[in-house]
N, C-alpha and C. Protein backbone atom coordinates (compact mmCIF):
# COMPACT_ATOMS: atom_id res chain seq x y z
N UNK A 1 0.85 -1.17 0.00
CA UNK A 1 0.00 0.00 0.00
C UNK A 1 0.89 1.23 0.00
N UNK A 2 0.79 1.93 -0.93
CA UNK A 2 1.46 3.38 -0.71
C UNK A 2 0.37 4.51 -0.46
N UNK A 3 1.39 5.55 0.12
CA UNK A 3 0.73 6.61 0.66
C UNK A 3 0.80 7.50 0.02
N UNK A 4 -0.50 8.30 0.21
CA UNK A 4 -0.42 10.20 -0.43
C UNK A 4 0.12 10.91 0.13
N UNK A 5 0.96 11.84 -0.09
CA UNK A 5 1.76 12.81 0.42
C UNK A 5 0.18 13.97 0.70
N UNK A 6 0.32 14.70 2.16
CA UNK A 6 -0.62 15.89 2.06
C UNK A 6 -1.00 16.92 1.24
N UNK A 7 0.66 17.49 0.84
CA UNK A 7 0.62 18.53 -0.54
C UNK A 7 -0.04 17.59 -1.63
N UNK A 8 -0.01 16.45 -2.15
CA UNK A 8 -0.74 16.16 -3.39
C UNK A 8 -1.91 16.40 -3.22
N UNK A 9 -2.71 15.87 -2.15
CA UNK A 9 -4.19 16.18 -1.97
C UNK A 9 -4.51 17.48 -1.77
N UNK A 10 -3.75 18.55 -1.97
CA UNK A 10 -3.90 19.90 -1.67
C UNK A 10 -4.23 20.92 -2.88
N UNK A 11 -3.52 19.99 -3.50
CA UNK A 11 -3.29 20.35 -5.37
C UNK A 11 -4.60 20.54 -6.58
N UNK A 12 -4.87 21.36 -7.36
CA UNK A 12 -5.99 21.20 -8.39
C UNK A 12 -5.93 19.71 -8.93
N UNK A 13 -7.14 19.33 -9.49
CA UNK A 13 -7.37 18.17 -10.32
C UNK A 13 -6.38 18.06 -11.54
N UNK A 14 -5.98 19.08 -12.68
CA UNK A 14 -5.31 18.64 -13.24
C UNK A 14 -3.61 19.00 -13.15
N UNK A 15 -3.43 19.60 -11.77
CA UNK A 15 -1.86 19.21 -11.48
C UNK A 15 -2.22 17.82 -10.59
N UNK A 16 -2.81 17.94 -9.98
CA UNK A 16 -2.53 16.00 -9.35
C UNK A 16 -2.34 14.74 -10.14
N UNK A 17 -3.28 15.19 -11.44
CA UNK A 17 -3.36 14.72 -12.74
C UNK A 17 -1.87 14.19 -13.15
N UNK A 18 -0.82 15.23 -13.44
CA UNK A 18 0.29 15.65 -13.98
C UNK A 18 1.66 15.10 -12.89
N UNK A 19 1.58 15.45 -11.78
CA UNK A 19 2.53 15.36 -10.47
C UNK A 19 2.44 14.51 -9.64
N UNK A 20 1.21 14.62 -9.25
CA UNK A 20 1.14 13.60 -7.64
C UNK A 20 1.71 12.27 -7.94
N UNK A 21 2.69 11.63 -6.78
CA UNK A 21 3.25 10.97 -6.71
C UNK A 21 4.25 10.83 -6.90
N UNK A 22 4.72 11.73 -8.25
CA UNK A 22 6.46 11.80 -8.58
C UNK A 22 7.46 12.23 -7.65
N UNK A 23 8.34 11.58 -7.73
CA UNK A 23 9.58 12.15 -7.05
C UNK A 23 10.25 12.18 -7.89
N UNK A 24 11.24 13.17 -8.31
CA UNK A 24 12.30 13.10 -9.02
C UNK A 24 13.50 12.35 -9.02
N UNK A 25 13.80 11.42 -10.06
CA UNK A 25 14.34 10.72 -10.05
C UNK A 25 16.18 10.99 -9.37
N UNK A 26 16.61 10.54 -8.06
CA UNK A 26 17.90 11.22 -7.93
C UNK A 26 18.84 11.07 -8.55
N UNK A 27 19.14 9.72 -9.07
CA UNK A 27 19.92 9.33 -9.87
C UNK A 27 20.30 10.30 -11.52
N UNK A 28 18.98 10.23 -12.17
CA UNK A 28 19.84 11.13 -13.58
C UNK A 28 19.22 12.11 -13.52
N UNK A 29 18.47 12.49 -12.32
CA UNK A 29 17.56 14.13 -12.52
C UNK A 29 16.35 14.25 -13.37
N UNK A 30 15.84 13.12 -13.63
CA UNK A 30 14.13 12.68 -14.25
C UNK A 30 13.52 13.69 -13.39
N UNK A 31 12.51 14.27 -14.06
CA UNK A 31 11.16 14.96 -13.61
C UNK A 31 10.41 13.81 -13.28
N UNK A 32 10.05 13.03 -14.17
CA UNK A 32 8.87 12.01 -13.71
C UNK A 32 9.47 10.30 -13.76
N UNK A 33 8.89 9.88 -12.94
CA UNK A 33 9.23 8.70 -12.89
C UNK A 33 9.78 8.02 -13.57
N UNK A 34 10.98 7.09 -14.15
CA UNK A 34 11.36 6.56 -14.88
C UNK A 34 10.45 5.30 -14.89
N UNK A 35 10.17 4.31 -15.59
CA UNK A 35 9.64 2.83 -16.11
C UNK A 35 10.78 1.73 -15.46
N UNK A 36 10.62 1.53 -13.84
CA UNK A 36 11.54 0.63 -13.67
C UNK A 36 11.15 -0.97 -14.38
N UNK A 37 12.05 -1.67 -14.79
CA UNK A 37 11.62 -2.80 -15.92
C UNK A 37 12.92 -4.11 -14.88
N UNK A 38 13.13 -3.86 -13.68
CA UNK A 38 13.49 -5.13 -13.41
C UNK A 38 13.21 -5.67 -11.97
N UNK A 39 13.41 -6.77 -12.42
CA UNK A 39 12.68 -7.78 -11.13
C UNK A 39 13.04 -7.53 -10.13
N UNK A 40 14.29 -7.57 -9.95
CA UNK A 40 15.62 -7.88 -8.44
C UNK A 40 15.88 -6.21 -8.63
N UNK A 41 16.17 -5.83 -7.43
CA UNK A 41 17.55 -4.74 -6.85
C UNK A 41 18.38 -5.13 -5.72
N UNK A 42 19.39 -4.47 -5.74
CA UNK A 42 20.50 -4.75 -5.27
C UNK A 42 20.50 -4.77 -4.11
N UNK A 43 21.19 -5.12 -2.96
CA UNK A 43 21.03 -5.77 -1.63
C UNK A 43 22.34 -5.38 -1.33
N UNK A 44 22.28 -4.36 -0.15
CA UNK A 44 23.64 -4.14 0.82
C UNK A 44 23.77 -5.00 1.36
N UNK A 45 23.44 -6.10 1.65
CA UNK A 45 23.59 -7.15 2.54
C UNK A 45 22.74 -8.60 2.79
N UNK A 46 22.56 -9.64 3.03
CA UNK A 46 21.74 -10.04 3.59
C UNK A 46 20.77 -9.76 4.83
N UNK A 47 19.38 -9.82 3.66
CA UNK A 47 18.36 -8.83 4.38
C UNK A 47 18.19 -7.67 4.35
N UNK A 48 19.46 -6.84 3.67
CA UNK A 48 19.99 -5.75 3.75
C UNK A 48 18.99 -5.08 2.76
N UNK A 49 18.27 -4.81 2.22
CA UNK A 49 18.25 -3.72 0.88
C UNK A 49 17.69 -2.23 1.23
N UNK A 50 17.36 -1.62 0.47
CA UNK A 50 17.26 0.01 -0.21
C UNK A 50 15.83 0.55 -0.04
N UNK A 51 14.97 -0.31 0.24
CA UNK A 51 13.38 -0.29 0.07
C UNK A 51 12.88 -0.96 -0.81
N UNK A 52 13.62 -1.53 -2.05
CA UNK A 52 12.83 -2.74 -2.21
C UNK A 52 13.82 -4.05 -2.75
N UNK A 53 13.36 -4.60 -2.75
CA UNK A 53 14.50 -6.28 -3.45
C UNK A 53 13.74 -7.42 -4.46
N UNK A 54 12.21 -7.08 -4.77
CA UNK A 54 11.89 -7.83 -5.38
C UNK A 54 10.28 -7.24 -6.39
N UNK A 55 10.42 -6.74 -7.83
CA UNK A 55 9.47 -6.39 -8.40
C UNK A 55 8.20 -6.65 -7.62
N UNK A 56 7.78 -7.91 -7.18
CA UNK A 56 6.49 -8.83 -6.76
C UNK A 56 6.31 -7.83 -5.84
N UNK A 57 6.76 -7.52 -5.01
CA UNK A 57 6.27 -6.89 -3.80
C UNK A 57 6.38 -5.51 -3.62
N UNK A 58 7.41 -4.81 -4.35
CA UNK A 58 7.17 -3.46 -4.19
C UNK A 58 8.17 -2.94 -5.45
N UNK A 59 7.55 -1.96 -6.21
CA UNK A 59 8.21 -1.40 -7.48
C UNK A 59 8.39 -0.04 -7.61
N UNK A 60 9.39 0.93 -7.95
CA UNK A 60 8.71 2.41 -7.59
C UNK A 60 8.16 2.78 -9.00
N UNK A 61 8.16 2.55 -10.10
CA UNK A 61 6.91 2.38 -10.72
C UNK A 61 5.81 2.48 -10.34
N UNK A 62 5.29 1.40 -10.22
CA UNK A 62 3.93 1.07 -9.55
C UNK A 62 3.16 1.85 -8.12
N UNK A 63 4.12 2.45 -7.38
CA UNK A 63 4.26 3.00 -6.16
C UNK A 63 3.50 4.56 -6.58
N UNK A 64 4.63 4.94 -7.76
CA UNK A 64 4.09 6.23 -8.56
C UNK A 64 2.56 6.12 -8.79
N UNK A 65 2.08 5.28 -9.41
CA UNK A 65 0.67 4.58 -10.34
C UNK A 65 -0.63 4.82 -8.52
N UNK A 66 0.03 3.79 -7.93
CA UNK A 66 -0.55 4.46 -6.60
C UNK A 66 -0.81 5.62 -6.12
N UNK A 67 -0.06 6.34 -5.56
CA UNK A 67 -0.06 7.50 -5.17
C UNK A 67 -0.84 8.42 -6.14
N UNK A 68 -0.77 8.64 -7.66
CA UNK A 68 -1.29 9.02 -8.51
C UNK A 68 -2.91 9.19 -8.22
N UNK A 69 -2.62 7.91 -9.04
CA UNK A 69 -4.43 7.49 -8.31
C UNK A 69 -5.17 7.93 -7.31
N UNK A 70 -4.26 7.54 -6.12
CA UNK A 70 -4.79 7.64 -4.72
C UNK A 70 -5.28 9.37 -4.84
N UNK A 71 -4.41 9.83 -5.44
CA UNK A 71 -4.58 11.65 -5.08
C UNK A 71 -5.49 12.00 -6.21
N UNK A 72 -6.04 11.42 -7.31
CA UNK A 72 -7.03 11.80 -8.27
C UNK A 72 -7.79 11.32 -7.74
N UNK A 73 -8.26 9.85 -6.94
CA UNK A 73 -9.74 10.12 -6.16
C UNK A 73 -9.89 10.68 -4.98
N UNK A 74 -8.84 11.71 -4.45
CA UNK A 74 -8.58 12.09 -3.04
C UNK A 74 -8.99 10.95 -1.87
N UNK A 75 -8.07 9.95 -2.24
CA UNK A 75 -7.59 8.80 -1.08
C UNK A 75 -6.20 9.24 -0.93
N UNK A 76 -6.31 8.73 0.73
CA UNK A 76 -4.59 8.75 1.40
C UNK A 76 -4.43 7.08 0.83
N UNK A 77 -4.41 6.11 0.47
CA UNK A 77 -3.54 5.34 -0.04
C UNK A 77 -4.25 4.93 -1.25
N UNK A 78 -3.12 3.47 -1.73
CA UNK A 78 -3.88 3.23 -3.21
C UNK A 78 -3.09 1.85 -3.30
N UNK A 79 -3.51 0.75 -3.95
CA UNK A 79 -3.23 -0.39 -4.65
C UNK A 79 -3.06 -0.49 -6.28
N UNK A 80 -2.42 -0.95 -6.60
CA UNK A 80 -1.89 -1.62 -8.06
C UNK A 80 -2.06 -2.68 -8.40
N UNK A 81 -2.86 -3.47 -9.17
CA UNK A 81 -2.64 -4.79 -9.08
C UNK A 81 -2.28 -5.02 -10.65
N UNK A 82 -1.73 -5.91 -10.99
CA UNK A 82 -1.39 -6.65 -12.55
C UNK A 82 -2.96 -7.02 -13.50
N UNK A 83 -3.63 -7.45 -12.75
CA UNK A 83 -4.68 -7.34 -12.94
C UNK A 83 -5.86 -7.63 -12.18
N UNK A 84 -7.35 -7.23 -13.07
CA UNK A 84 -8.07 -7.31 -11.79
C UNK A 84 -8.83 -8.23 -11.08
N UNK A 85 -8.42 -9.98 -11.88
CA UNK A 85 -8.41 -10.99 -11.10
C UNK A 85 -7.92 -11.03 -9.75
N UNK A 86 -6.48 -10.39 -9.91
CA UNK A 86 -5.70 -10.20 -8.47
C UNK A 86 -6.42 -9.03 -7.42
N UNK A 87 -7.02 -7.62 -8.02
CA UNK A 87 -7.82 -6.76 -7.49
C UNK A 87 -8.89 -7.28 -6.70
N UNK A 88 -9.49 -8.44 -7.42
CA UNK A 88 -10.82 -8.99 -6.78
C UNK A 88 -10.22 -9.86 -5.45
N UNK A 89 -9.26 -11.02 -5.93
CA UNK A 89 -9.15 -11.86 -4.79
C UNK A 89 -8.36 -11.01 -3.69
N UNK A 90 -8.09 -9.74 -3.60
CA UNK A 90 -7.09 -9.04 -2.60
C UNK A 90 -8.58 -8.24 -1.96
N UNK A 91 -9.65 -8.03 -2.61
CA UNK A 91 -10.59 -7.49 -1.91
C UNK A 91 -11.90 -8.35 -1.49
N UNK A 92 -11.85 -9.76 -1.96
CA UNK A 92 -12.41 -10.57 -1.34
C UNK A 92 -11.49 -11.36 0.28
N UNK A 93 -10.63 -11.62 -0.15
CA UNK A 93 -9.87 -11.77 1.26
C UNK A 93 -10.19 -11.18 2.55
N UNK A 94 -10.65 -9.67 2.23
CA UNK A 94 -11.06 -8.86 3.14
C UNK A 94 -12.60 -9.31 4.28
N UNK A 95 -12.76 -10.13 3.39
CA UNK A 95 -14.37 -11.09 3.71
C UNK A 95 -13.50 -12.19 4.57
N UNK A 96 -14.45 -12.60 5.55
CA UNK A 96 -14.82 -14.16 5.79
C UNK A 96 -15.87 -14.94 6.07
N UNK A 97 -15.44 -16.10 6.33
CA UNK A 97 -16.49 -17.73 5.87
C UNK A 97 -17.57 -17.12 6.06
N UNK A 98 -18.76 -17.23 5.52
CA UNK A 98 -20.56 -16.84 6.25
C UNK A 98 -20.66 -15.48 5.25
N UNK A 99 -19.64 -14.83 5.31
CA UNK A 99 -19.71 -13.40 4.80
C UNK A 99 -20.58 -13.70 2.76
N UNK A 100 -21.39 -12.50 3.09
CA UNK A 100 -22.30 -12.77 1.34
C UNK A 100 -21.94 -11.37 0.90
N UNK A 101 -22.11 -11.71 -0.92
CA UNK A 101 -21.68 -10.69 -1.69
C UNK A 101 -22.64 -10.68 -2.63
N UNK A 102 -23.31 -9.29 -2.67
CA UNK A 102 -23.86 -8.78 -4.43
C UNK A 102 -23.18 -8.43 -5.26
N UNK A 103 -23.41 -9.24 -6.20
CA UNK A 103 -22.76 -9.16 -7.35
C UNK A 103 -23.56 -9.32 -8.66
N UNK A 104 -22.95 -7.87 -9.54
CA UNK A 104 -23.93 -7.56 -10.62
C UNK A 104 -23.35 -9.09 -11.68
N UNK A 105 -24.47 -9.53 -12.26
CA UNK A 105 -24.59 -11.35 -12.68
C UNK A 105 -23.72 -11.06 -14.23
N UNK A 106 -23.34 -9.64 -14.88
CA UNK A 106 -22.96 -9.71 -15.95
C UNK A 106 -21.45 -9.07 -15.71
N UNK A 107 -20.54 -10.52 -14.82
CA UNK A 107 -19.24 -9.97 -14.86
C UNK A 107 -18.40 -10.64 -15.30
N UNK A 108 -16.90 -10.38 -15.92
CA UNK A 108 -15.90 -10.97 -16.30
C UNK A 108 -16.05 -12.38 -16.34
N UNK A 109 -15.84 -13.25 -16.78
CA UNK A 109 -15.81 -15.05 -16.59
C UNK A 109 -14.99 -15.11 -15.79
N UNK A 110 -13.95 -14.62 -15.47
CA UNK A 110 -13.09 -14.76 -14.47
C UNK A 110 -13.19 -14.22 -13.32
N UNK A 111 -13.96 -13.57 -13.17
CA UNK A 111 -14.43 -12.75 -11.88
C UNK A 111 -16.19 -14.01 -11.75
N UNK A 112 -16.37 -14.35 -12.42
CA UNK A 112 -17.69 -15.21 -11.96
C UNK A 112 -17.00 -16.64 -11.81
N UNK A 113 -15.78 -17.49 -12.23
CA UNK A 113 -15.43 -18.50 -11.65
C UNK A 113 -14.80 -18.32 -10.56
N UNK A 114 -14.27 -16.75 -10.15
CA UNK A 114 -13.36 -17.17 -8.90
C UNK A 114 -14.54 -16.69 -7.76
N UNK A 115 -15.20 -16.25 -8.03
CA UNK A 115 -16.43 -16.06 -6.50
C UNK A 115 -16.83 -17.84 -7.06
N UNK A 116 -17.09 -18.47 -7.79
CA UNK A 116 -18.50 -19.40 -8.02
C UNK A 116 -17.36 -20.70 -7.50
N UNK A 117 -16.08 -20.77 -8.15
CA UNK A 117 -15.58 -21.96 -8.10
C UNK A 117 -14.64 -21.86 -6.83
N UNK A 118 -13.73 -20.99 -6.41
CA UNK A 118 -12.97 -20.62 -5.59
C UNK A 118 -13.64 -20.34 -3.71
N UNK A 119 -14.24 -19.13 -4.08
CA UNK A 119 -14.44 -18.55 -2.83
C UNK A 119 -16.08 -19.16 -2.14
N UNK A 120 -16.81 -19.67 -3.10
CA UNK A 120 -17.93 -20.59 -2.32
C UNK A 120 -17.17 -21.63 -1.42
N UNK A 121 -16.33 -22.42 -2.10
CA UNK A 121 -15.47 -23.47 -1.53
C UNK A 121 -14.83 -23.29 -0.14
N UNK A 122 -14.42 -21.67 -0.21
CA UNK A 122 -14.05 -21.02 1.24
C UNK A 122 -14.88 -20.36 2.29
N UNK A 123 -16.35 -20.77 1.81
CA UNK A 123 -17.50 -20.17 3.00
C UNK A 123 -17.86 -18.82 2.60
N UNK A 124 -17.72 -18.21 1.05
CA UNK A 124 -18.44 -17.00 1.20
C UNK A 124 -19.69 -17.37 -0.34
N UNK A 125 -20.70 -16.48 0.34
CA UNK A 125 -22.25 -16.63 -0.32
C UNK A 125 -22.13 -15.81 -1.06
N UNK A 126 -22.26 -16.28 -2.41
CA UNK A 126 -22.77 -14.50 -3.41
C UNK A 126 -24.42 -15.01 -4.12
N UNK A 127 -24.78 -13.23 -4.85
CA UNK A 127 -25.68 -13.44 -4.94
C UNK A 127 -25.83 -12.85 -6.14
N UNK A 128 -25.97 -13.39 -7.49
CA UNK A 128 -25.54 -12.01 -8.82
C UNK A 128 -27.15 -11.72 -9.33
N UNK A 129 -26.57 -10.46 -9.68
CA UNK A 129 -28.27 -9.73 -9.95
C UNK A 129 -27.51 -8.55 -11.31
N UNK A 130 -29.07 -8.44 -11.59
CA UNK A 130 -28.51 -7.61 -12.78
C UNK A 130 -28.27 -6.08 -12.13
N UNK A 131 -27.45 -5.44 -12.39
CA UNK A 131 -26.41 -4.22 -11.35
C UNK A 131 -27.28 -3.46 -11.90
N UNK A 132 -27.78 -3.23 -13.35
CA UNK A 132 -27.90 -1.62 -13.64
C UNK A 132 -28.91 -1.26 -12.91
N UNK A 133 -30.09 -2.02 -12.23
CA UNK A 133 -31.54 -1.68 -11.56
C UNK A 133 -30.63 -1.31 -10.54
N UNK A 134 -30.11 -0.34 -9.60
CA UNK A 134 -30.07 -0.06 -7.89
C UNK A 134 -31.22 -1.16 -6.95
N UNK A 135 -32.49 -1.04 -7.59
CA UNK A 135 -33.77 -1.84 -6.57
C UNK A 135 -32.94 -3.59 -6.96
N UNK A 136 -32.27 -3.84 -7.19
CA UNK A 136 -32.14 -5.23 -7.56
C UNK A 136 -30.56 -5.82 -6.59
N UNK A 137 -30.08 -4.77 -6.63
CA UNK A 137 -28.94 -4.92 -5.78
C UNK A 137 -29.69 -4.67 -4.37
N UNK A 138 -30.48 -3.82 -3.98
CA UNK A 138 -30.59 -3.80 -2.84
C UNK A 138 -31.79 -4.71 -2.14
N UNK A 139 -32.41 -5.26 -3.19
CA UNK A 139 -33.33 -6.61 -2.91
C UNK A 139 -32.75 -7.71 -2.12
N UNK A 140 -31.32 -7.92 -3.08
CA UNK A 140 -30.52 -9.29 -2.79
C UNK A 140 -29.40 -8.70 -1.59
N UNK A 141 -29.33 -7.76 -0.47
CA UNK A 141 -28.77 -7.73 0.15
C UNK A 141 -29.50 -8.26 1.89
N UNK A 142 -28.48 -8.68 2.33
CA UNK A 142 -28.81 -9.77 3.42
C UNK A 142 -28.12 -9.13 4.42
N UNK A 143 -28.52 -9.70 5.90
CA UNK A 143 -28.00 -8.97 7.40
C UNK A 143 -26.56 -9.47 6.97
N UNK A 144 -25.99 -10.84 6.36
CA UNK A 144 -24.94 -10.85 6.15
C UNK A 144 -24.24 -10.38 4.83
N UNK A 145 -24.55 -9.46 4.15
CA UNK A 145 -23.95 -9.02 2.96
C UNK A 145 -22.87 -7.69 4.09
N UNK A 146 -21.49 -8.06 2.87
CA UNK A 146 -20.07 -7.44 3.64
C UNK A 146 -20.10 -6.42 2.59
N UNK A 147 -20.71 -6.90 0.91
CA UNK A 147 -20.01 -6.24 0.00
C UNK A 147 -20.75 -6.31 -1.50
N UNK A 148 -20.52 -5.04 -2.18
CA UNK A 148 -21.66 -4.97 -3.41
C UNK A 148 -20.34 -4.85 -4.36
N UNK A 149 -20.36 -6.20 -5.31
CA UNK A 149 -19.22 -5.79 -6.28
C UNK A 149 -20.16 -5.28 -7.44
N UNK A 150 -19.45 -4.62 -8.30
CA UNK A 150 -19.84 -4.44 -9.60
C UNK A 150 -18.77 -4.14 -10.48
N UNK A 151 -18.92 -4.43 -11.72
CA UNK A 151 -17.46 -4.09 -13.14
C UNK A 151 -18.34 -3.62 -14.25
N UNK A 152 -18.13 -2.27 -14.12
CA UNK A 152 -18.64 -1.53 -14.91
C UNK A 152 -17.73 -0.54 -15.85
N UNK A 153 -17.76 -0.26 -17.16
CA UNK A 153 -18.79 -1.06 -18.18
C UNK A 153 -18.05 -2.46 -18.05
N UNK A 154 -18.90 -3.49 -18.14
CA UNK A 154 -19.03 -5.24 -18.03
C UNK A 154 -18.51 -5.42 -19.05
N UNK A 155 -17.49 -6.81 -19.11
CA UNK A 155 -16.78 -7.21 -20.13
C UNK A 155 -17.65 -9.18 -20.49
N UNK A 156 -17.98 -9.33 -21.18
CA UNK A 156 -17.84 -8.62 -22.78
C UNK A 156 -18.74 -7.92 -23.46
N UNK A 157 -20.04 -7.64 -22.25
CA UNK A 157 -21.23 -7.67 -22.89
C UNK A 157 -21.37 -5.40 -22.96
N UNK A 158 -20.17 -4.83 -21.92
CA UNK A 158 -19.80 -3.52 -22.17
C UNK A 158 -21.48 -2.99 -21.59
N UNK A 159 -22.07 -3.62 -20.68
CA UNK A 159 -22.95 -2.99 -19.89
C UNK A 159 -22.86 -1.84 -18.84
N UNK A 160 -23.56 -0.78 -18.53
CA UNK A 160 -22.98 -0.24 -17.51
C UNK A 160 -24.39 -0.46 -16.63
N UNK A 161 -23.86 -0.11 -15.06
CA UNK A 161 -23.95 -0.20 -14.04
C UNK A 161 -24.69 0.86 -13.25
């Protein structure tokens, strides 16, 4: 999870747009972020490193992409994911066993096998309804509903929500 700096959230919409998040690069004097493109960095030591040692877990790329974000929807933090298979199971996790979910019925195939095949298997209830009605999502919500997903516009059918 990275954080928003205060001054970004302080900023107009289209300098946050433009800035938030950058640091200037110290090394060759970049204005904006360079495209880091490798896996590993270097290690003072065992255990030792710099702030980060392994693409997977933390990139300053991606860190930028965060913070960015985070300060165009005026959030103090923000996530990145590769994609949003990984987005979903990092915000279903947030659930447990018993826990139920609305979910609009026209989503990704891959977002409907990993609630249908995956996360039933782990104790959570969903319930898919067609999203664009509001009265239909809030029909199918239960004393135990944690969470209303929706993917809007819907892939493949490019519905909105």
């Amino acid at each position: 999870m990275t954080q928003v700096s205060g001054e970004d959230l302080k900023r107009r919409f289209g300098t946050r747009a433009v800035h938030a998040g950058h640091i200037p690069d110290p090394l060759a004097g970049a204005v904006m972020t360079p495209i880091y493109q490798t896996s590993t960095y270097i290690q003072e030591g065992l255990g030792r490193h710099k702030g980060y040692e392994y693409a997977r877990t933390r990139n300053p790329t991606r860190e930028v992409l965060e913070r960015n974000v985070a300060a165009l929807e005026g959030g103090r933090h923000g996530f990145a994911f590769a994609s949003g298979l990984a987005a979903l199971d990092a915000a279903l996790k947030l659930l447990s066993a018993g826990d139920h979910v609305v979910s609009g019925e026209n989503v990704y195939g891959g977002s409907h096998r990993q609630m249908t095949l995956v996360w039933t298997r782990l104790g959570l209830e969903f319930t898919f309804v067609d999203a664009a009605e509001t009265a239909n999502i809030a029909a199918a919500v239960t004393p135990r509903t944690k969470m209303v997903y929706a993917e809007t516009p819907t892939n493949p059918m490019m519905r909105l929500c």
